[in-house]
PDB file of N, CA and C in Angstrom:
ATOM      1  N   UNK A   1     -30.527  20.387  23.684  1.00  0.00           N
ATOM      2  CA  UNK A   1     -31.003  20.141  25.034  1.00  0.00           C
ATOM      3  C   UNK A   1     -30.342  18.868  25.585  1.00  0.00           C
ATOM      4  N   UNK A   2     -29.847  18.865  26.770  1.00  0.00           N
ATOM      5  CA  UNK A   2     -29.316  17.825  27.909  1.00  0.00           C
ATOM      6  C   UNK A   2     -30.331  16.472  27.829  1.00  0.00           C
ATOM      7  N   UNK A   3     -29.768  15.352  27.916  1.00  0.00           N
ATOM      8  CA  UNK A   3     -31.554  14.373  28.472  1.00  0.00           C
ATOM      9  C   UNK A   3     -31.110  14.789  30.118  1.00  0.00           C
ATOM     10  N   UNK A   4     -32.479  14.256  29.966  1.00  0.00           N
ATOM     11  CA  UNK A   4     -32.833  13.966  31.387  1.00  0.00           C
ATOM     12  C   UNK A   4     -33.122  12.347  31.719  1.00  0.00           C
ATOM     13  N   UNK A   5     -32.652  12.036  32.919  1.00  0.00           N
ATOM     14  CA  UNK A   5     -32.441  10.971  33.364  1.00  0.00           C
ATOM     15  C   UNK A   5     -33.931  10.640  34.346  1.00  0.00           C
ATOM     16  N   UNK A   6     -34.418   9.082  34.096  1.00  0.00           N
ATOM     17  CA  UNK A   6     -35.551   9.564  34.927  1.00  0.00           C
ATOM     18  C   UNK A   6     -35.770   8.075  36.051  1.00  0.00           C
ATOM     19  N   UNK A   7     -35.320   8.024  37.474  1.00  0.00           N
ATOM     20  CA  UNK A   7     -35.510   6.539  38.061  1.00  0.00           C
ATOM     21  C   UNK A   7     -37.536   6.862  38.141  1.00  0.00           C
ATOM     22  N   UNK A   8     -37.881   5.762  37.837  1.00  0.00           N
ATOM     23  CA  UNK A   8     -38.980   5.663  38.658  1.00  0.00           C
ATOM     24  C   UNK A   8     -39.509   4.161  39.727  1.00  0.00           C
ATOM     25  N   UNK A   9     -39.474   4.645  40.951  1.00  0.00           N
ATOM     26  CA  UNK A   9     -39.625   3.751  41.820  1.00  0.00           C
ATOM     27  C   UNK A   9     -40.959   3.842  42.242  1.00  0.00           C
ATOM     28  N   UNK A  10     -41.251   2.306  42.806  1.00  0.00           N
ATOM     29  CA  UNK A  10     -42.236   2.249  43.871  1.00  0.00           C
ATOM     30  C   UNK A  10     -41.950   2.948  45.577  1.00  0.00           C
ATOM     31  N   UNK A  11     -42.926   3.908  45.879  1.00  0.00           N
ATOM     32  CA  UNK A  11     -42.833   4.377  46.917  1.00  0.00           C
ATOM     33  C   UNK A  11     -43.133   3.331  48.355  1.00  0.00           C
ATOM     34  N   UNK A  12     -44.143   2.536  47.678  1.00  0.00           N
ATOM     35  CA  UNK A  12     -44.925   1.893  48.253  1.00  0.00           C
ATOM     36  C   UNK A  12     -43.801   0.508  49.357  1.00  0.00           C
ATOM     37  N   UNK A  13     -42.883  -0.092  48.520  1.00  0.00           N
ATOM     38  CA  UNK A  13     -41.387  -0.750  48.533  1.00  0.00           C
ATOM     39  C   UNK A  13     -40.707  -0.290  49.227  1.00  0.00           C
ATOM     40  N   UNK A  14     -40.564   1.015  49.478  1.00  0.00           N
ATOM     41  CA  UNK A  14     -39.446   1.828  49.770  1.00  0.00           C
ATOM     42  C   UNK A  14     -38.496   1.933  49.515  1.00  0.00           C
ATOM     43  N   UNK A  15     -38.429   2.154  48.214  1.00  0.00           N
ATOM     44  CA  UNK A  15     -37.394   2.773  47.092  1.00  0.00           C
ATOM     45  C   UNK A  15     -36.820   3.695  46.855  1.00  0.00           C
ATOM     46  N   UNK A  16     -37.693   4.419  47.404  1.00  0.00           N
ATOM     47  CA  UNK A  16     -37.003   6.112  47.632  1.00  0.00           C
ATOM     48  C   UNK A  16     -35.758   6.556  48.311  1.00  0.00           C
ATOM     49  N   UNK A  17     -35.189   5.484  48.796  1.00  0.00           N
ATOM     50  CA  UNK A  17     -33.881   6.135  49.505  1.00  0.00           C
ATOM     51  C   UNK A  17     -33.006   5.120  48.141  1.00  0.00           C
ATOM     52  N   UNK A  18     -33.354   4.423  47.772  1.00  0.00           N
ATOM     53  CA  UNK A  18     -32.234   3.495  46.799  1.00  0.00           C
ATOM     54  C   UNK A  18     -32.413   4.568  45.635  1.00  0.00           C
ATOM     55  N   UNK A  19     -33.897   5.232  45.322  1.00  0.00           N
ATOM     56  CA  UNK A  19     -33.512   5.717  43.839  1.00  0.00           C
ATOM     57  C   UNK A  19     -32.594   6.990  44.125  1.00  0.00           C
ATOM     58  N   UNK A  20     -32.705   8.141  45.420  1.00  0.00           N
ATOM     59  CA  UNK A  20     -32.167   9.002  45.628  1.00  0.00           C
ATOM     60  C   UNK A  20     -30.501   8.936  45.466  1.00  0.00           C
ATOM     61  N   UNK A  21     -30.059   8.046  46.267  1.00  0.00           N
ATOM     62  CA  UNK A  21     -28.717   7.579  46.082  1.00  0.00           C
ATOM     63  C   UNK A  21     -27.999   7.254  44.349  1.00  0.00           C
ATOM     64  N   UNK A  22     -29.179   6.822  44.181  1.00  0.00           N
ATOM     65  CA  UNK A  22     -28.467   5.998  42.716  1.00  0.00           C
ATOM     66  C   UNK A  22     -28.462   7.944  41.876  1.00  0.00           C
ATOM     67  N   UNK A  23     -29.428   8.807  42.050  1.00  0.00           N
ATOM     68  CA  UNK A  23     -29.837   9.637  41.359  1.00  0.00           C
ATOM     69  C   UNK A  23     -28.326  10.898  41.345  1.00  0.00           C
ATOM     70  N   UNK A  24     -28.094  10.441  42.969  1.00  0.00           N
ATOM     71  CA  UNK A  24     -26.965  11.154  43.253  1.00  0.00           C
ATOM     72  C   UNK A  24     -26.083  11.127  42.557  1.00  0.00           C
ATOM     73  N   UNK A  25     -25.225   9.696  42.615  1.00  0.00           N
ATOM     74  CA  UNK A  25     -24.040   8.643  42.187  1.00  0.00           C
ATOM     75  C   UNK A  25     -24.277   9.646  40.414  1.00  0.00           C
ATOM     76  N   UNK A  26     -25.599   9.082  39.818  1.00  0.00           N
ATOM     77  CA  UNK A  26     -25.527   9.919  38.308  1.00  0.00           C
ATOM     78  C   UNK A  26     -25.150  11.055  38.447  1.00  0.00           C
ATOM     79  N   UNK A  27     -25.928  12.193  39.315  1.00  0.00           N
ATOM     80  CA  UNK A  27     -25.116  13.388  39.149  1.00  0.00           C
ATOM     81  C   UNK A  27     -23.991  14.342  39.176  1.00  0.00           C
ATOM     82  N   UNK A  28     -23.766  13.453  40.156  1.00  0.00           N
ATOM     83  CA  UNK A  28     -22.023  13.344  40.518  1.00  0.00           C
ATOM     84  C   UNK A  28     -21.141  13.176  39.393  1.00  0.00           C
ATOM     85  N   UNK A  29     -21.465  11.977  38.470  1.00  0.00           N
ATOM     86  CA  UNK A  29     -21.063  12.081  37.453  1.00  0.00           C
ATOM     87  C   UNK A  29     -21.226  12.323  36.061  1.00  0.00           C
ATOM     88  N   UNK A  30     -22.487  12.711  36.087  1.00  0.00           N
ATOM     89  CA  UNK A  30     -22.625  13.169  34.640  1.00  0.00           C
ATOM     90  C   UNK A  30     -23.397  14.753  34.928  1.00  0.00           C
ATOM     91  N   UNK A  31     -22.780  15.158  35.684  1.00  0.00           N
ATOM     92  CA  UNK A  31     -23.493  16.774  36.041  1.00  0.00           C
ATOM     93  C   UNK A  31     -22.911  17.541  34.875  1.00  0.00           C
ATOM     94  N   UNK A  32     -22.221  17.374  33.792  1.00  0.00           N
ATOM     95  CA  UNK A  32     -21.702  18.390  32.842  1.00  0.00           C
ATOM     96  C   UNK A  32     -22.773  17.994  31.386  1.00  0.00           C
ATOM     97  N   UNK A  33     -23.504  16.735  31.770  1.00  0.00           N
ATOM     98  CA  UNK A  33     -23.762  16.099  30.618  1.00  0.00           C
ATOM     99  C   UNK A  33     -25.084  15.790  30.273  1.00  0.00           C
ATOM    100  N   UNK A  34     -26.052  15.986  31.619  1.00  0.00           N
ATOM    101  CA  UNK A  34     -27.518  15.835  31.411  1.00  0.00           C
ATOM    102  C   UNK A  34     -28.017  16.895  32.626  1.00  0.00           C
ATOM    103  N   UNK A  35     -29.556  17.234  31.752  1.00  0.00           N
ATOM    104  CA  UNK A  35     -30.311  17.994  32.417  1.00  0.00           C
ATOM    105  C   UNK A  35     -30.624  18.047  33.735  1.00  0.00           C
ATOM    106  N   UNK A  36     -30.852  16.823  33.868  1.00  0.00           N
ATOM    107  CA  UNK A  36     -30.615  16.479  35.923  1.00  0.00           C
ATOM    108  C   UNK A  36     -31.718  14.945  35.743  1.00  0.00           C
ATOM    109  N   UNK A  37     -31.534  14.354  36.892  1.00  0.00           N
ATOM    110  CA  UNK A  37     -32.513  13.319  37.055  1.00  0.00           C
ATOM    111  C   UNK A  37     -33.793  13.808  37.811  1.00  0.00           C
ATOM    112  N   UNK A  38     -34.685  12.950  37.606  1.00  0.00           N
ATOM    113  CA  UNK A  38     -35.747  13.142  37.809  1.00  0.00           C
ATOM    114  C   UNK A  38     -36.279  11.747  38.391  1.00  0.00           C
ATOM    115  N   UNK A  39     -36.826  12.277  40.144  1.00  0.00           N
ATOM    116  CA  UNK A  39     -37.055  11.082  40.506  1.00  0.00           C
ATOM    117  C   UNK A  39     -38.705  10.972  40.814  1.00  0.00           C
ATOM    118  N   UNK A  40     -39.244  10.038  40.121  1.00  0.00           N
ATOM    119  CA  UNK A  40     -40.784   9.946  39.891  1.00  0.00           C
ATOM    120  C   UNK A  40     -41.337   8.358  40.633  1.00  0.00           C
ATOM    121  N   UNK A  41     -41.883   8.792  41.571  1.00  0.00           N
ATOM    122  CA  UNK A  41     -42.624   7.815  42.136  1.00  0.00           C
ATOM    123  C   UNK A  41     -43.713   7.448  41.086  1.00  0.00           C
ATOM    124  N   UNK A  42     -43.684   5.779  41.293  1.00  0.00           N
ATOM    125  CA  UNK A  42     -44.607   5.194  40.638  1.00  0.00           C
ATOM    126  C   UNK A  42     -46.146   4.534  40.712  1.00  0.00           C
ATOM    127  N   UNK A  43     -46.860   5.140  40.438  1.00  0.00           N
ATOM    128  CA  UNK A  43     -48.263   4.475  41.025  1.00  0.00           C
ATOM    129  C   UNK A  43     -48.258   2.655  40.787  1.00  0.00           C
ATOM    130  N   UNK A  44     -47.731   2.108  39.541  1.00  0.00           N
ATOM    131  CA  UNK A  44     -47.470   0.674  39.831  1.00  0.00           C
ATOM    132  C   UNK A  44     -46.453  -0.121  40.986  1.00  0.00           C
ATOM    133  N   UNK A  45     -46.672  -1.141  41.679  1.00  0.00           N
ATOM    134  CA  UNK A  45     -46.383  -1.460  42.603  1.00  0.00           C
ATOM    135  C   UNK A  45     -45.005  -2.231  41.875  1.00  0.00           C
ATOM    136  N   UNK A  46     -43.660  -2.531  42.516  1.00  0.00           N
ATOM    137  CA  UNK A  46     -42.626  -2.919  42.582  1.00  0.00           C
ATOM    138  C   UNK A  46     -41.925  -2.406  40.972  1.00  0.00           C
ATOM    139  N   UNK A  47     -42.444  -1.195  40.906  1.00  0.00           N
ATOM    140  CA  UNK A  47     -41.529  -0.462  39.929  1.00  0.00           C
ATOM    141  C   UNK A  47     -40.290   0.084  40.165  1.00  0.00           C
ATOM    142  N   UNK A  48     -39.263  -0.373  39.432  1.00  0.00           N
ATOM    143  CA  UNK A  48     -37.776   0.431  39.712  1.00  0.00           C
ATOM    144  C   UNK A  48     -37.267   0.193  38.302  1.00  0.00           C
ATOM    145  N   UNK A  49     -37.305   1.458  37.523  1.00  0.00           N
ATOM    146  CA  UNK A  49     -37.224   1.671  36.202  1.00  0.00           C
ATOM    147  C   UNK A  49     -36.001   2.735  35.964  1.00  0.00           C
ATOM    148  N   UNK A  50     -35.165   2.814  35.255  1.00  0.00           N
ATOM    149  CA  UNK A  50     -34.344   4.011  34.565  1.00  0.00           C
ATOM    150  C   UNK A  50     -34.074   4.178  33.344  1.00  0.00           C
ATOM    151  N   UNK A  51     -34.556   5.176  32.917  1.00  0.00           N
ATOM    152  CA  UNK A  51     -34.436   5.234  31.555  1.00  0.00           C
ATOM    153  C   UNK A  51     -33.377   7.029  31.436  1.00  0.00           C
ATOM    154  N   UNK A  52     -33.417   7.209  30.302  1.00  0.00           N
ATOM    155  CA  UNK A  52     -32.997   8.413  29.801  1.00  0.00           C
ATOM    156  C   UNK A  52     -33.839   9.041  28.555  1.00  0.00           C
ATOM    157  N   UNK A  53     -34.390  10.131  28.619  1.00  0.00           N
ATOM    158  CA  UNK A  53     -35.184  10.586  27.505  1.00  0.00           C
ATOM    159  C   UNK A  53     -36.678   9.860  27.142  1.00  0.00           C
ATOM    160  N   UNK A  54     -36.833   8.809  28.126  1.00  0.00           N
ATOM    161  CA  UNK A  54     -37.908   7.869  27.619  1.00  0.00           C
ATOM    162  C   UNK A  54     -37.326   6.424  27.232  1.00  0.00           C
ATOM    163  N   UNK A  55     -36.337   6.566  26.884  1.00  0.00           N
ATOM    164  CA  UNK A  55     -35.721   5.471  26.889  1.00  0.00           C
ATOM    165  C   UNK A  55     -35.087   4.309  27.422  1.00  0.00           C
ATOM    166  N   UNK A  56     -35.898   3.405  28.138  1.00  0.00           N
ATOM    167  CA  UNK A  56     -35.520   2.359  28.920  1.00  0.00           C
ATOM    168  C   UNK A  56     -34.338   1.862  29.363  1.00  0.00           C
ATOM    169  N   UNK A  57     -33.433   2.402  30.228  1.00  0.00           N
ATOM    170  CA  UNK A  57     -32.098   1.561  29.656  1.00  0.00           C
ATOM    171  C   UNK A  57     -31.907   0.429  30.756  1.00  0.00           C
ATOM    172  N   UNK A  58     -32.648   0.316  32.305  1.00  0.00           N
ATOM    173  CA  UNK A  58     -32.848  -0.830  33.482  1.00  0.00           C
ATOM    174  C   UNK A  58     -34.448  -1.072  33.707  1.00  0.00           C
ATOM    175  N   UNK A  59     -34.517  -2.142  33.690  1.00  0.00           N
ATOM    176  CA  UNK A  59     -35.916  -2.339  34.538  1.00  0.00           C
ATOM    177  C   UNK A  59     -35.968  -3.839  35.315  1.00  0.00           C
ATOM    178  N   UNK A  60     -36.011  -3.258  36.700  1.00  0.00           N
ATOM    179  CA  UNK A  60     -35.620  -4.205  37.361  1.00  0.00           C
ATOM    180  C   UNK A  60     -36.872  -5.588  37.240  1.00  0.00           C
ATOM    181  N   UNK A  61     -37.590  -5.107  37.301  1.00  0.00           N
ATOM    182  CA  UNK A  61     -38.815  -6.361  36.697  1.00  0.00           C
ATOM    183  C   UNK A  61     -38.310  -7.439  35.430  1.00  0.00           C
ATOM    184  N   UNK A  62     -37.719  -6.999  34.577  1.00  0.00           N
ATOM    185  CA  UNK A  62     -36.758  -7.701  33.380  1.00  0.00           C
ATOM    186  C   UNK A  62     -35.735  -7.923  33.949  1.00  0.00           C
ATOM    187  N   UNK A  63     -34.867  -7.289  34.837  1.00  0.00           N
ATOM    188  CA  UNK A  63     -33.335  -8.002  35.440  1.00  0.00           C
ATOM    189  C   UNK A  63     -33.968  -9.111  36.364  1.00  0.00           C
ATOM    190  N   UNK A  64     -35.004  -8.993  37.125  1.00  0.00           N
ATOM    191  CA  UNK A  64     -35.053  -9.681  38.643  1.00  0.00           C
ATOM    192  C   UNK A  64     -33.765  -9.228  39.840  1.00  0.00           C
ATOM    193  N   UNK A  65     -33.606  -7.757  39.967  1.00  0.00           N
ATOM    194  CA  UNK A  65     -32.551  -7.247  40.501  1.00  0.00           C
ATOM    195  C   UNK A  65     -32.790  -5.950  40.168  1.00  0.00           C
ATOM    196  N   UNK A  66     -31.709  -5.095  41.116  1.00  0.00           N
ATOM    197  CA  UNK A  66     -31.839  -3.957  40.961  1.00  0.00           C
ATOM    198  C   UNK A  66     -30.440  -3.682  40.390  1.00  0.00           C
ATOM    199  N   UNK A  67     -29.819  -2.985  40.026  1.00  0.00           N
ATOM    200  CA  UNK A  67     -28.365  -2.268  39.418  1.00  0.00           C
ATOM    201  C   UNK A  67     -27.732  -2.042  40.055  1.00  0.00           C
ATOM    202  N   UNK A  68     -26.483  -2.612  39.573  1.00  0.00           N
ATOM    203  CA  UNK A  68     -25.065  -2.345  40.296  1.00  0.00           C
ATOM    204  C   UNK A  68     -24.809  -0.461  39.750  1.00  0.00           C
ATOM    205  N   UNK A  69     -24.715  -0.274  41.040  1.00  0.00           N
ATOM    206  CA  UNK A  69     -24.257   1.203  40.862  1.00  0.00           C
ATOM    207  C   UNK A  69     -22.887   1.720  39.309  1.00  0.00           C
ATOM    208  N   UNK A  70     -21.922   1.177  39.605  1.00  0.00           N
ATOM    209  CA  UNK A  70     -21.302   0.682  37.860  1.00  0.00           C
ATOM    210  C   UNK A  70     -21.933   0.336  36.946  1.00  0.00           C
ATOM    211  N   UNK A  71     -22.675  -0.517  36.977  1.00  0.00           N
ATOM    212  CA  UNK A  71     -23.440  -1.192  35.878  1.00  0.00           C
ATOM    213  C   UNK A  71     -24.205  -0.082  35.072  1.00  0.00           C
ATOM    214  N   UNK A  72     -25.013   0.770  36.460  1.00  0.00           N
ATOM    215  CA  UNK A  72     -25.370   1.676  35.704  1.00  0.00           C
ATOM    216  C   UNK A  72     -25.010   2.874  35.338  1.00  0.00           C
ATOM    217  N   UNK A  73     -23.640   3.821  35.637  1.00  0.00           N
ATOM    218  CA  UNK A  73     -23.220   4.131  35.282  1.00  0.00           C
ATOM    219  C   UNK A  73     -22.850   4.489  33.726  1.00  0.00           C
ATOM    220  N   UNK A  74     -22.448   2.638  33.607  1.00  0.00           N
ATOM    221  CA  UNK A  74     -22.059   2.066  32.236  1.00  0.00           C
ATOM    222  C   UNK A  74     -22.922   2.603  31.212  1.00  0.00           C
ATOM    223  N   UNK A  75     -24.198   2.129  31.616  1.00  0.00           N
ATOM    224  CA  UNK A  75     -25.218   2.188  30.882  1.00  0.00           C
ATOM    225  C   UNK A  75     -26.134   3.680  30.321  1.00  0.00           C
ATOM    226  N   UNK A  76     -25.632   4.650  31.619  1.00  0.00           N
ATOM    227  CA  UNK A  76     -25.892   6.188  31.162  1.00  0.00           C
ATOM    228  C   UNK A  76     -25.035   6.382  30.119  1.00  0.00           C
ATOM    229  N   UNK A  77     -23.628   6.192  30.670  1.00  0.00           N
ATOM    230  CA  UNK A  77     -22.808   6.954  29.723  1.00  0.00           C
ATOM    231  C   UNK A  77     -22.586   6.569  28.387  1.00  0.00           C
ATOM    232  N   UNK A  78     -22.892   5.096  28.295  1.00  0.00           N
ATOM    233  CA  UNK A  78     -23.033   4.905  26.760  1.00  0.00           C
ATOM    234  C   UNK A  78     -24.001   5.681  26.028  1.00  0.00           C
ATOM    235  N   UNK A  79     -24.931   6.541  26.871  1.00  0.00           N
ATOM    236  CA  UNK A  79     -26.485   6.723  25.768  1.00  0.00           C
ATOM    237  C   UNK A  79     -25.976   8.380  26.054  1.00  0.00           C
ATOM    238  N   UNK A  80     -25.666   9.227  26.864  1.00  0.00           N
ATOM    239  CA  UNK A  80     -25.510  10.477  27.408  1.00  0.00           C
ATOM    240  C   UNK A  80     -23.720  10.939  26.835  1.00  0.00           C
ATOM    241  N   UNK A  81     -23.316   9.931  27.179  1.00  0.00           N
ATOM    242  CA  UNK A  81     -21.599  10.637  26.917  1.00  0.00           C
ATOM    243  C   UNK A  81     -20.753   9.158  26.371  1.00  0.00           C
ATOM    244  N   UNK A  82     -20.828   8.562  25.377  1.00  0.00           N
ATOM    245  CA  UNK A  82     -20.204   7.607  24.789  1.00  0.00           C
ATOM    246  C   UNK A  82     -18.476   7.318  24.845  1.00  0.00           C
ATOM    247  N   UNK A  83     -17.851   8.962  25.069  1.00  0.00           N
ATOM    248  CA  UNK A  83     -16.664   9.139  25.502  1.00  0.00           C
ATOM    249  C   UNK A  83     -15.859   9.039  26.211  1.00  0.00           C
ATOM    250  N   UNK A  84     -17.041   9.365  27.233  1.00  0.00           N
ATOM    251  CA  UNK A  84     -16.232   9.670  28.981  1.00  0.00           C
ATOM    252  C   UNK A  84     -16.033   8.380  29.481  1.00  0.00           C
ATOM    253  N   UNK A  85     -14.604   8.829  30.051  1.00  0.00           N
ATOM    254  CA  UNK A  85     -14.066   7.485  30.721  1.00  0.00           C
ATOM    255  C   UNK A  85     -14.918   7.785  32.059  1.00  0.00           C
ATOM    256  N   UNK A  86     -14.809   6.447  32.360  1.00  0.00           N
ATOM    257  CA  UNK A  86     -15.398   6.440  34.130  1.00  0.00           C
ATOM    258  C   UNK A  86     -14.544   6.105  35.122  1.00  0.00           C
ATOM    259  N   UNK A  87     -12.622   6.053  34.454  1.00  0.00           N
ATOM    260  CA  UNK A  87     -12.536   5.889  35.997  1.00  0.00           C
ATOM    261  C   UNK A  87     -12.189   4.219  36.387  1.00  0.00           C
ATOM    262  N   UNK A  88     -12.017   4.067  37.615  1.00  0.00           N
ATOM    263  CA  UNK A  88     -12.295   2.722  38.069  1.00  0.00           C
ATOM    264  C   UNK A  88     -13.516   1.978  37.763  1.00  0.00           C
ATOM    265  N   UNK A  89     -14.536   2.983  37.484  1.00  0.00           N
ATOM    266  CA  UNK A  89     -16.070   2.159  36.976  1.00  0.00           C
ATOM    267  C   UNK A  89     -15.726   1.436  35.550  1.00  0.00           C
ATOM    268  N   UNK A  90     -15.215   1.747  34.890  1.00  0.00           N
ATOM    269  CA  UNK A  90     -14.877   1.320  33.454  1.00  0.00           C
ATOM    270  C   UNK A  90     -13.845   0.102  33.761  1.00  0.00           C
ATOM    271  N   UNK A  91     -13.386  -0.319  34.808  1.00  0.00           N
ATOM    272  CA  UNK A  91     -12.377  -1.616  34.946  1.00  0.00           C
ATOM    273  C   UNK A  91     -13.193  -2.597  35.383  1.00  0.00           C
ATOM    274  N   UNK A  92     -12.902  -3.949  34.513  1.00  0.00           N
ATOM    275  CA  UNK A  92     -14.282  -5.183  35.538  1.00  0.00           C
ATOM    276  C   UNK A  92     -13.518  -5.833  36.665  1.00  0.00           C
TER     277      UNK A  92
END
């Protein structure tokens, strides 16, 4: 089975257009490689979380920031596809 990718934002913030975008950007590129994202509004207030499988891999409450669209990229594909080049995302 694929993981699944999961943002969960505060609705409340209005996060929902940042997690949609970011959800995109993943599928765009890892559409051969995971089940799909899954975008879950959060009943806690100033939540913006991404994990994969359950597995934490951003939480903006621990950054004090939200993710560079690359950054996270980076950070799928190490846990989803360890292989795949990214491209200009993979150059700093």
């Amino acid at each position: 089975m694929k993981p699944t990718i999961k943002i969960e934002y505060c609705p409340k913030c209005g996060w929902m257009l940042r997690a949609a975008y970011m959800a995109q950007e993943l599928l765009t590129t890892f559409s051969d490689d995971v089940y799909g994202v899954l975008l879950q509004p959060s009943e806690l207030s100033g939540t913006y979380q991404i994990s994969v499988n359950d597995v934490v891999l951003f939480d903006r409450s621990d950054a004090g920031r939200f993710p560079e669209v690359k950054e996270l990229k980076q950070l799928v594909r190490d846990v989803v596809a360890p292989g795949k080049s990214l491209g200009h995302s993979d150059k700093k």
